[in-house]
Protein backbone atom coordinates (compact mmCIF):
# COMPACT_ATOMS: atom_id res chain seq x y z
CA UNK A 1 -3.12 -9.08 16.85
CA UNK A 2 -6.29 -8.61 14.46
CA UNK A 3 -7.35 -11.87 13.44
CA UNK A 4 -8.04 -12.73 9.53
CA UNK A 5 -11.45 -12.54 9.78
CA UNK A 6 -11.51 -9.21 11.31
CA UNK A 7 -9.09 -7.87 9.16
CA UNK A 8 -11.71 -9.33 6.26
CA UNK A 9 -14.94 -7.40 7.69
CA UNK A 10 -12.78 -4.04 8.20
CA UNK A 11 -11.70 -4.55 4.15
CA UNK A 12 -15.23 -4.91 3.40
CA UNK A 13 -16.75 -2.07 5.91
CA UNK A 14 -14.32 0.23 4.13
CA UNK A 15 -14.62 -0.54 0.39
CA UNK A 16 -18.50 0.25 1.82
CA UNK A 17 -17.49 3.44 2.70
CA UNK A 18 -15.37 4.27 0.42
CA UNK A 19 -17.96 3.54 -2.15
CA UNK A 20 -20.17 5.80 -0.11
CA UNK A 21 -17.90 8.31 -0.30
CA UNK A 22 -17.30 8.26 -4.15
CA UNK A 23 -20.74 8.16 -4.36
CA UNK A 24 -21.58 11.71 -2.69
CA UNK A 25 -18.53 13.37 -4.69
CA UNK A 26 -20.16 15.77 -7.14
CA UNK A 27 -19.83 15.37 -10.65
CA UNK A 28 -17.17 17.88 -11.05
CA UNK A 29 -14.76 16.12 -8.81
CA UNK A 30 -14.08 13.39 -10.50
CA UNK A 31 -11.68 15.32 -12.82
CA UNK A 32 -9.99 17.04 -9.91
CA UNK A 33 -5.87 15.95 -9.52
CA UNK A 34 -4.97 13.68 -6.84
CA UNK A 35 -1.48 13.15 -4.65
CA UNK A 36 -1.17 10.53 -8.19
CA UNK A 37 1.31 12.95 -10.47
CA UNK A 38 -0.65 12.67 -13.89
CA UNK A 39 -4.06 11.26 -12.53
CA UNK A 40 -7.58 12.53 -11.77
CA UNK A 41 -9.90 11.21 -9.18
CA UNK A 42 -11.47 9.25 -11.89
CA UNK A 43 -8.13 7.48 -13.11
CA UNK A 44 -7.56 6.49 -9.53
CA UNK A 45 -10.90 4.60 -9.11
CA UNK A 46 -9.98 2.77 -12.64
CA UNK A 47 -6.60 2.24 -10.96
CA UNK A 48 -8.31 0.25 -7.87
CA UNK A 49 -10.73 -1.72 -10.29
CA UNK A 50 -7.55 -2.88 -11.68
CA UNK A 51 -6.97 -4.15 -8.58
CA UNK A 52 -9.60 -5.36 -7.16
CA UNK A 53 -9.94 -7.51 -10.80
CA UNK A 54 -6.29 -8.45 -10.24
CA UNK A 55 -6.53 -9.16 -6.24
CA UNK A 56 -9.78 -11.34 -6.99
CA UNK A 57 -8.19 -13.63 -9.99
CA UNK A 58 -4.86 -14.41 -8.09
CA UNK A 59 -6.73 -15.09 -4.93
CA UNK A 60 -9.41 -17.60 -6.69
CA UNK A 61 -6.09 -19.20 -7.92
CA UNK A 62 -4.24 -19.40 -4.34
CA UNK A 63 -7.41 -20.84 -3.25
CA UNK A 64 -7.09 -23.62 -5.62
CA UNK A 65 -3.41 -24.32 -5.04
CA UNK A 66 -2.22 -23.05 -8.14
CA UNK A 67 0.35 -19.93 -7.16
CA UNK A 68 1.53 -19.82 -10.81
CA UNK A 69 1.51 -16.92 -12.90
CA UNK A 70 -2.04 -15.67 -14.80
CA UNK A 71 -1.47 -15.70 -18.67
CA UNK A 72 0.56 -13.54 -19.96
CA UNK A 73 2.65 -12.46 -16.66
CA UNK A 74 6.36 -13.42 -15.76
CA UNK A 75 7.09 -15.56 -12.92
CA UNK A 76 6.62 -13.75 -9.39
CA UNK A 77 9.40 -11.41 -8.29
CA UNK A 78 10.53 -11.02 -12.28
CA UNK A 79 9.26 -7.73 -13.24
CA UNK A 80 10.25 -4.87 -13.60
CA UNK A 81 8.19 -2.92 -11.36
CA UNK A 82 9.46 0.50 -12.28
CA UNK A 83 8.17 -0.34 -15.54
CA UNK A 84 4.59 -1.93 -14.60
CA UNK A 85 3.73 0.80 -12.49
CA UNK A 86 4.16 3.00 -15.87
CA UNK A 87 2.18 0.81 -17.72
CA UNK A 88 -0.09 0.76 -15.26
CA UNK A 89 -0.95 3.95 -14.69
CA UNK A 90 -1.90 4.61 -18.48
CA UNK A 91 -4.17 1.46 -18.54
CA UNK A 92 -5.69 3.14 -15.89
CA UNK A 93 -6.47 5.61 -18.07
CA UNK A 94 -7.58 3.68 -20.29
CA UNK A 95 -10.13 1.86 -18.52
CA UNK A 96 -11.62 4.99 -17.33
CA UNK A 97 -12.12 5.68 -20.82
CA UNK A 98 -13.53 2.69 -21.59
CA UNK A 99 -16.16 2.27 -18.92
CA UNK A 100 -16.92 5.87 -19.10
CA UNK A 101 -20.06 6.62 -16.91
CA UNK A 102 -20.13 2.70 -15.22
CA UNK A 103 -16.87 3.87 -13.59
CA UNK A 104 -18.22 3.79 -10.03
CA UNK A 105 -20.39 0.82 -10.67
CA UNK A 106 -17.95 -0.93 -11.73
CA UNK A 107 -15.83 -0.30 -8.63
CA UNK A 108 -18.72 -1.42 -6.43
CA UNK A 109 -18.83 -4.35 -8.55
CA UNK A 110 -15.04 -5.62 -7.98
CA UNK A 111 -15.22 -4.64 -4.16
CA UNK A 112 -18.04 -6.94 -4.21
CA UNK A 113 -16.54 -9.78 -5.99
CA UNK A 114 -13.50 -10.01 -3.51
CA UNK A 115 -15.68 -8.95 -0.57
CA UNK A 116 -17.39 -12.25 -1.47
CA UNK A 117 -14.28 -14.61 -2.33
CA UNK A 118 -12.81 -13.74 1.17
CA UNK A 119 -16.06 -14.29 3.10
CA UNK A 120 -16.12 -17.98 1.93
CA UNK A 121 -12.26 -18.67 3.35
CA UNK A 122 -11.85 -20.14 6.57
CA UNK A 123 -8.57 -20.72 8.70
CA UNK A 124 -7.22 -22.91 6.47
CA UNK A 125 -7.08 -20.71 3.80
CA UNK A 126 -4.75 -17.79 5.27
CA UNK A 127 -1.37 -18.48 4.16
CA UNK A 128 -2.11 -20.12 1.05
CA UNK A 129 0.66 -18.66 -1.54
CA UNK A 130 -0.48 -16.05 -4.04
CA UNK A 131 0.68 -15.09 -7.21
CA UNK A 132 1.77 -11.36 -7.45
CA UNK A 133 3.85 -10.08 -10.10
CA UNK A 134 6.33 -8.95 -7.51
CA UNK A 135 6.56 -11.71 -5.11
CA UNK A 136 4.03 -14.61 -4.16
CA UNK A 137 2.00 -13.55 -1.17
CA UNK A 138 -0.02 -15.10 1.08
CA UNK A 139 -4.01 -15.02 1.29
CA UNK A 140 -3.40 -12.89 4.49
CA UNK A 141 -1.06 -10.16 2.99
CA UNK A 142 -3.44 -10.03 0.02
CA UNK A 143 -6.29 -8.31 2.03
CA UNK A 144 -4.14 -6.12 3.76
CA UNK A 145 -2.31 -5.48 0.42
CA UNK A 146 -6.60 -4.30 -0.71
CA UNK A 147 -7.01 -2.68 2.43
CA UNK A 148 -4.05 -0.26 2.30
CA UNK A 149 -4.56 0.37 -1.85
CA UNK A 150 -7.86 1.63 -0.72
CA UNK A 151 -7.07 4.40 2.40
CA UNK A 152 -3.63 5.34 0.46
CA UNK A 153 -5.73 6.17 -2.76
CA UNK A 154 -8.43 7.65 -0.71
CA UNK A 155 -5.99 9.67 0.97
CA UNK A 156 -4.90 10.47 -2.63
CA UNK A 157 -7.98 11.98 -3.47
CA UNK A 158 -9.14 13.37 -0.06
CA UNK A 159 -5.76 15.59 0.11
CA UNK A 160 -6.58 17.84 -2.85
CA UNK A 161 -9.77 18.19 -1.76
CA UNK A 162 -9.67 18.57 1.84
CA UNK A 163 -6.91 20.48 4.12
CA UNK A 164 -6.83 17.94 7.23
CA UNK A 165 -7.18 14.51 4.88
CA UNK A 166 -6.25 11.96 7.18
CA UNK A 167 -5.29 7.98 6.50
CA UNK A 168 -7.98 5.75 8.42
CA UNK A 169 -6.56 5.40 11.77
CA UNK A 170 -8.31 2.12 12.29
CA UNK A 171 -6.68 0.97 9.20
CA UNK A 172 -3.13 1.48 10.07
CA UNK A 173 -2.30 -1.76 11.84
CA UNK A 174 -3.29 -3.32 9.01
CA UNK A 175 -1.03 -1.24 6.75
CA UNK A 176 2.30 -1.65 9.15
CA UNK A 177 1.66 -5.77 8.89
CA UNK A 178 1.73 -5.34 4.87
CA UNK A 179 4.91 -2.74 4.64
CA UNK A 180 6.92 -5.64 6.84
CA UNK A 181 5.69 -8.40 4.64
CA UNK A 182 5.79 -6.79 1.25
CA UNK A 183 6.27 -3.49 0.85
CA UNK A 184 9.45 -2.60 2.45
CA UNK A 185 12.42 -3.68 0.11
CA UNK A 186 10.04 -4.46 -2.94
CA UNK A 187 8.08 -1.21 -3.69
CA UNK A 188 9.75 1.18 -1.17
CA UNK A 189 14.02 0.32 -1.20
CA UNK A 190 15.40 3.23 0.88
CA UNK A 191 19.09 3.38 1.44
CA UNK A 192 19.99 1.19 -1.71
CA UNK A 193 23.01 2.73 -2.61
CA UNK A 194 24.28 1.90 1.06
CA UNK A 195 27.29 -0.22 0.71
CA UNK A 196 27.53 -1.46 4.62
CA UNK A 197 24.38 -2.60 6.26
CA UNK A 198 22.69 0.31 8.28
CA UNK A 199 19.88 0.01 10.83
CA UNK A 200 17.35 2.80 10.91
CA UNK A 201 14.95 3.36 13.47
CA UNK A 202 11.58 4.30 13.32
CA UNK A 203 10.15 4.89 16.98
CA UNK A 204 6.19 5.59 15.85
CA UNK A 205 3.77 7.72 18.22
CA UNK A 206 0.35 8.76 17.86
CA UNK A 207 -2.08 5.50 16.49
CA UNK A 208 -0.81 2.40 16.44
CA UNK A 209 2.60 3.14 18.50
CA UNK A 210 5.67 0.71 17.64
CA UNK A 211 8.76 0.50 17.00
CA UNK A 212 10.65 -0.65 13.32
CA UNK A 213 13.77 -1.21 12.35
CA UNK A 214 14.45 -0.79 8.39
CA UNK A 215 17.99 -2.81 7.83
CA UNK A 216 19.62 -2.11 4.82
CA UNK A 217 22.28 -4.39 3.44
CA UNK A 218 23.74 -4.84 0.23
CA UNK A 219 21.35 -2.43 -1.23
CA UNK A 220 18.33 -4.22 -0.12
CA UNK A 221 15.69 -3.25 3.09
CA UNK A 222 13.31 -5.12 5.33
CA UNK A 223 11.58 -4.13 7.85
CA UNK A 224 11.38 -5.61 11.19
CA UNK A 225 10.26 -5.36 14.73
CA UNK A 226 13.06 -2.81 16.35
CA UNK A 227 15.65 -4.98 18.17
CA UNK A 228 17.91 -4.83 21.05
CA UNK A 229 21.01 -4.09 18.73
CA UNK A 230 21.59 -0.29 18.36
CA UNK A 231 20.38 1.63 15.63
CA UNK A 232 22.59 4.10 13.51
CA UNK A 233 20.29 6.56 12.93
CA UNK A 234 16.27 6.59 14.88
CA UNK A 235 13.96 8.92 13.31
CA UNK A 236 10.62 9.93 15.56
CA UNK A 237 7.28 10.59 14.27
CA UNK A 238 3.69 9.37 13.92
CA UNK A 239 2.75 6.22 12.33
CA UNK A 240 0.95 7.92 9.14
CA UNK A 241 3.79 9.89 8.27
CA UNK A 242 5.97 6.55 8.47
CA UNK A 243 3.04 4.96 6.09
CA UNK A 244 2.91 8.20 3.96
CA UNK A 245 7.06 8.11 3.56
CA UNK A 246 6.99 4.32 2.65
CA UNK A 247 4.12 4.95 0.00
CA UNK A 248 6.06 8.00 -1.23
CA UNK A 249 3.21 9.97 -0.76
CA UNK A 250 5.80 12.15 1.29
CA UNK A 251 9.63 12.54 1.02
CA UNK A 252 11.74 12.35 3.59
CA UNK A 253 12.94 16.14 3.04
CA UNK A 254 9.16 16.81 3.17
CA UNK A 255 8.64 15.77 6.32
CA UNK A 256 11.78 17.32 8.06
CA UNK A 257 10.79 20.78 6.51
CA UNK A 258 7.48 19.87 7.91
CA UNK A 259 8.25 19.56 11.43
CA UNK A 260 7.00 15.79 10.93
CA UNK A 261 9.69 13.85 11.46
CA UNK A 262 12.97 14.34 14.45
CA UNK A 263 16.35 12.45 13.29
CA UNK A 264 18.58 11.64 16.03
CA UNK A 265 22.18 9.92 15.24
CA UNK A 266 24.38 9.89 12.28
CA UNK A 267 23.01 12.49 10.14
CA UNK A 268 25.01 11.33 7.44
CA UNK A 269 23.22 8.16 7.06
CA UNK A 270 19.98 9.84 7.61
CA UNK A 271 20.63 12.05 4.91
CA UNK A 272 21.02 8.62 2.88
CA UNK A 273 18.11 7.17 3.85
CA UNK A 274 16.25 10.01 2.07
CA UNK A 275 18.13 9.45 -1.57
């Protein structure tokens, strides 16, 4: 397993690239559409300065043993985050507006200031609770919380530009450890309309190989480590199109048009999975 402060220097080496990246894009391109319905390549860098602002303040405060809420926000695990991610996505917009040509500074700017918090934690620090307005997270899942934002958004912007856009294949470890802590059964809920508890099986090839179960009971999921109990329905494919279909960058139906995914077992339920 990649230790904490390996997992820190890979977020930094890759908001460093990423920035690099941004940087060489030609003026043009930054209006282009991304895999974001509604937003340009421009919105989506406001979007991660967001975040990075957001991923630095609730940090600072984990740090300090304070966990609580920043002014203004609900409790943890309160919101509705059907709602937020609305809101969200026009102050995006907004902030692009605002900042106008300092838009790629200023992302270099709040890569930096995180890049910087992190490098000053030690051991100690790693599973200090953090407030996140959909559940309190630990220092830990924070940074690979950053890391995926950043290669799901590139990947965002790459696709529309580039035919063979690929996620960061070094980064995908990283991004399996955050869908079982958090993402799984918070942002991505598949099979909630399942009445009995179903196990689906996702037996992952190509980087990082595994194997995941996704339970779903009483309408909720979590993923897990695949078991020795039998699954219902196992689904085959490589580990970015398992990341892609849990970011909903790709639908289910997507990928089995696509030759990306083979379903083996009740196809009822896998049919269900998709809804």
């Amino acid at each position: 397993m990649t230790s904490p402060q390996e997992r820190i220097q890979l977020l930094k080496s890759e908001s460093d690239r990423l920035m690099q990246f941004l940087s060489a894009l030609p003026a043009d391109a930054w209006s282009n559409p991304t895999a974001c319905e509604a937003w340009e390549v421009r919105d989506v860098v406001a979007h991660m300065i967001m975040g990075g602002e957001m991923f630095t303040g609730n940090i600072t405060r984990g740090l300090a043993n304070d966990p609580s809420p920043s002014a203004g926000m609900q409790p943890a695990g309160s919101v509705d985050m059907a709602a937020r991610q609305v809101a969200n996505a026009k102050r995006a917009i907004d902030i692009r507006e605002s900042l106008g040509e300092q838009l790629l500074t200023s992302f270099g700017e709040r890569c930096d200031d995180l890049d910087r918090l992190l490098a000053e934690t030690g051991p100690q620090d790693w599973e200090k609770p953090c407030f996140h307005p959909a559940a309190t997270l630990s220092v830990r899942t924070y940074v690979d919380l950053r890391i995926a934002e950043l290669i799901v958004h590139e990947w965002d912007i790459r696709s529309k530009l580039e035919s063979s856009a690929h996620l960061r294949e070094v980064c995908l470890p990283a991004m399996m450890d955050v869908l079982s802590a958090f993402i799984v059964g918070y942002l991505f809920n598949p099979g909630s309309k399942l009445e009995n508890t179903v196990r689906y099986r996702f037996e992952l090839s190509g980087a990082a190989p595994s194997k995941h179960d996704i339970v779903v009971e009483g309408g909720k999921a979590h993923l897990q480590r695949a078991s020795s109990a039998s699954p219902d329905v196992t689904f085959r494919c490589d580990t970015e199109t398992f990341v892609l279909l849990a970011y909903e960058r790709i639908t289910m139906a997507e990928a089995l048009e696509g030759g990306r995914i083979a379903v083996e077992g009740n196809r009822e339920l896998a049919d269900e999975f998709a809804v």
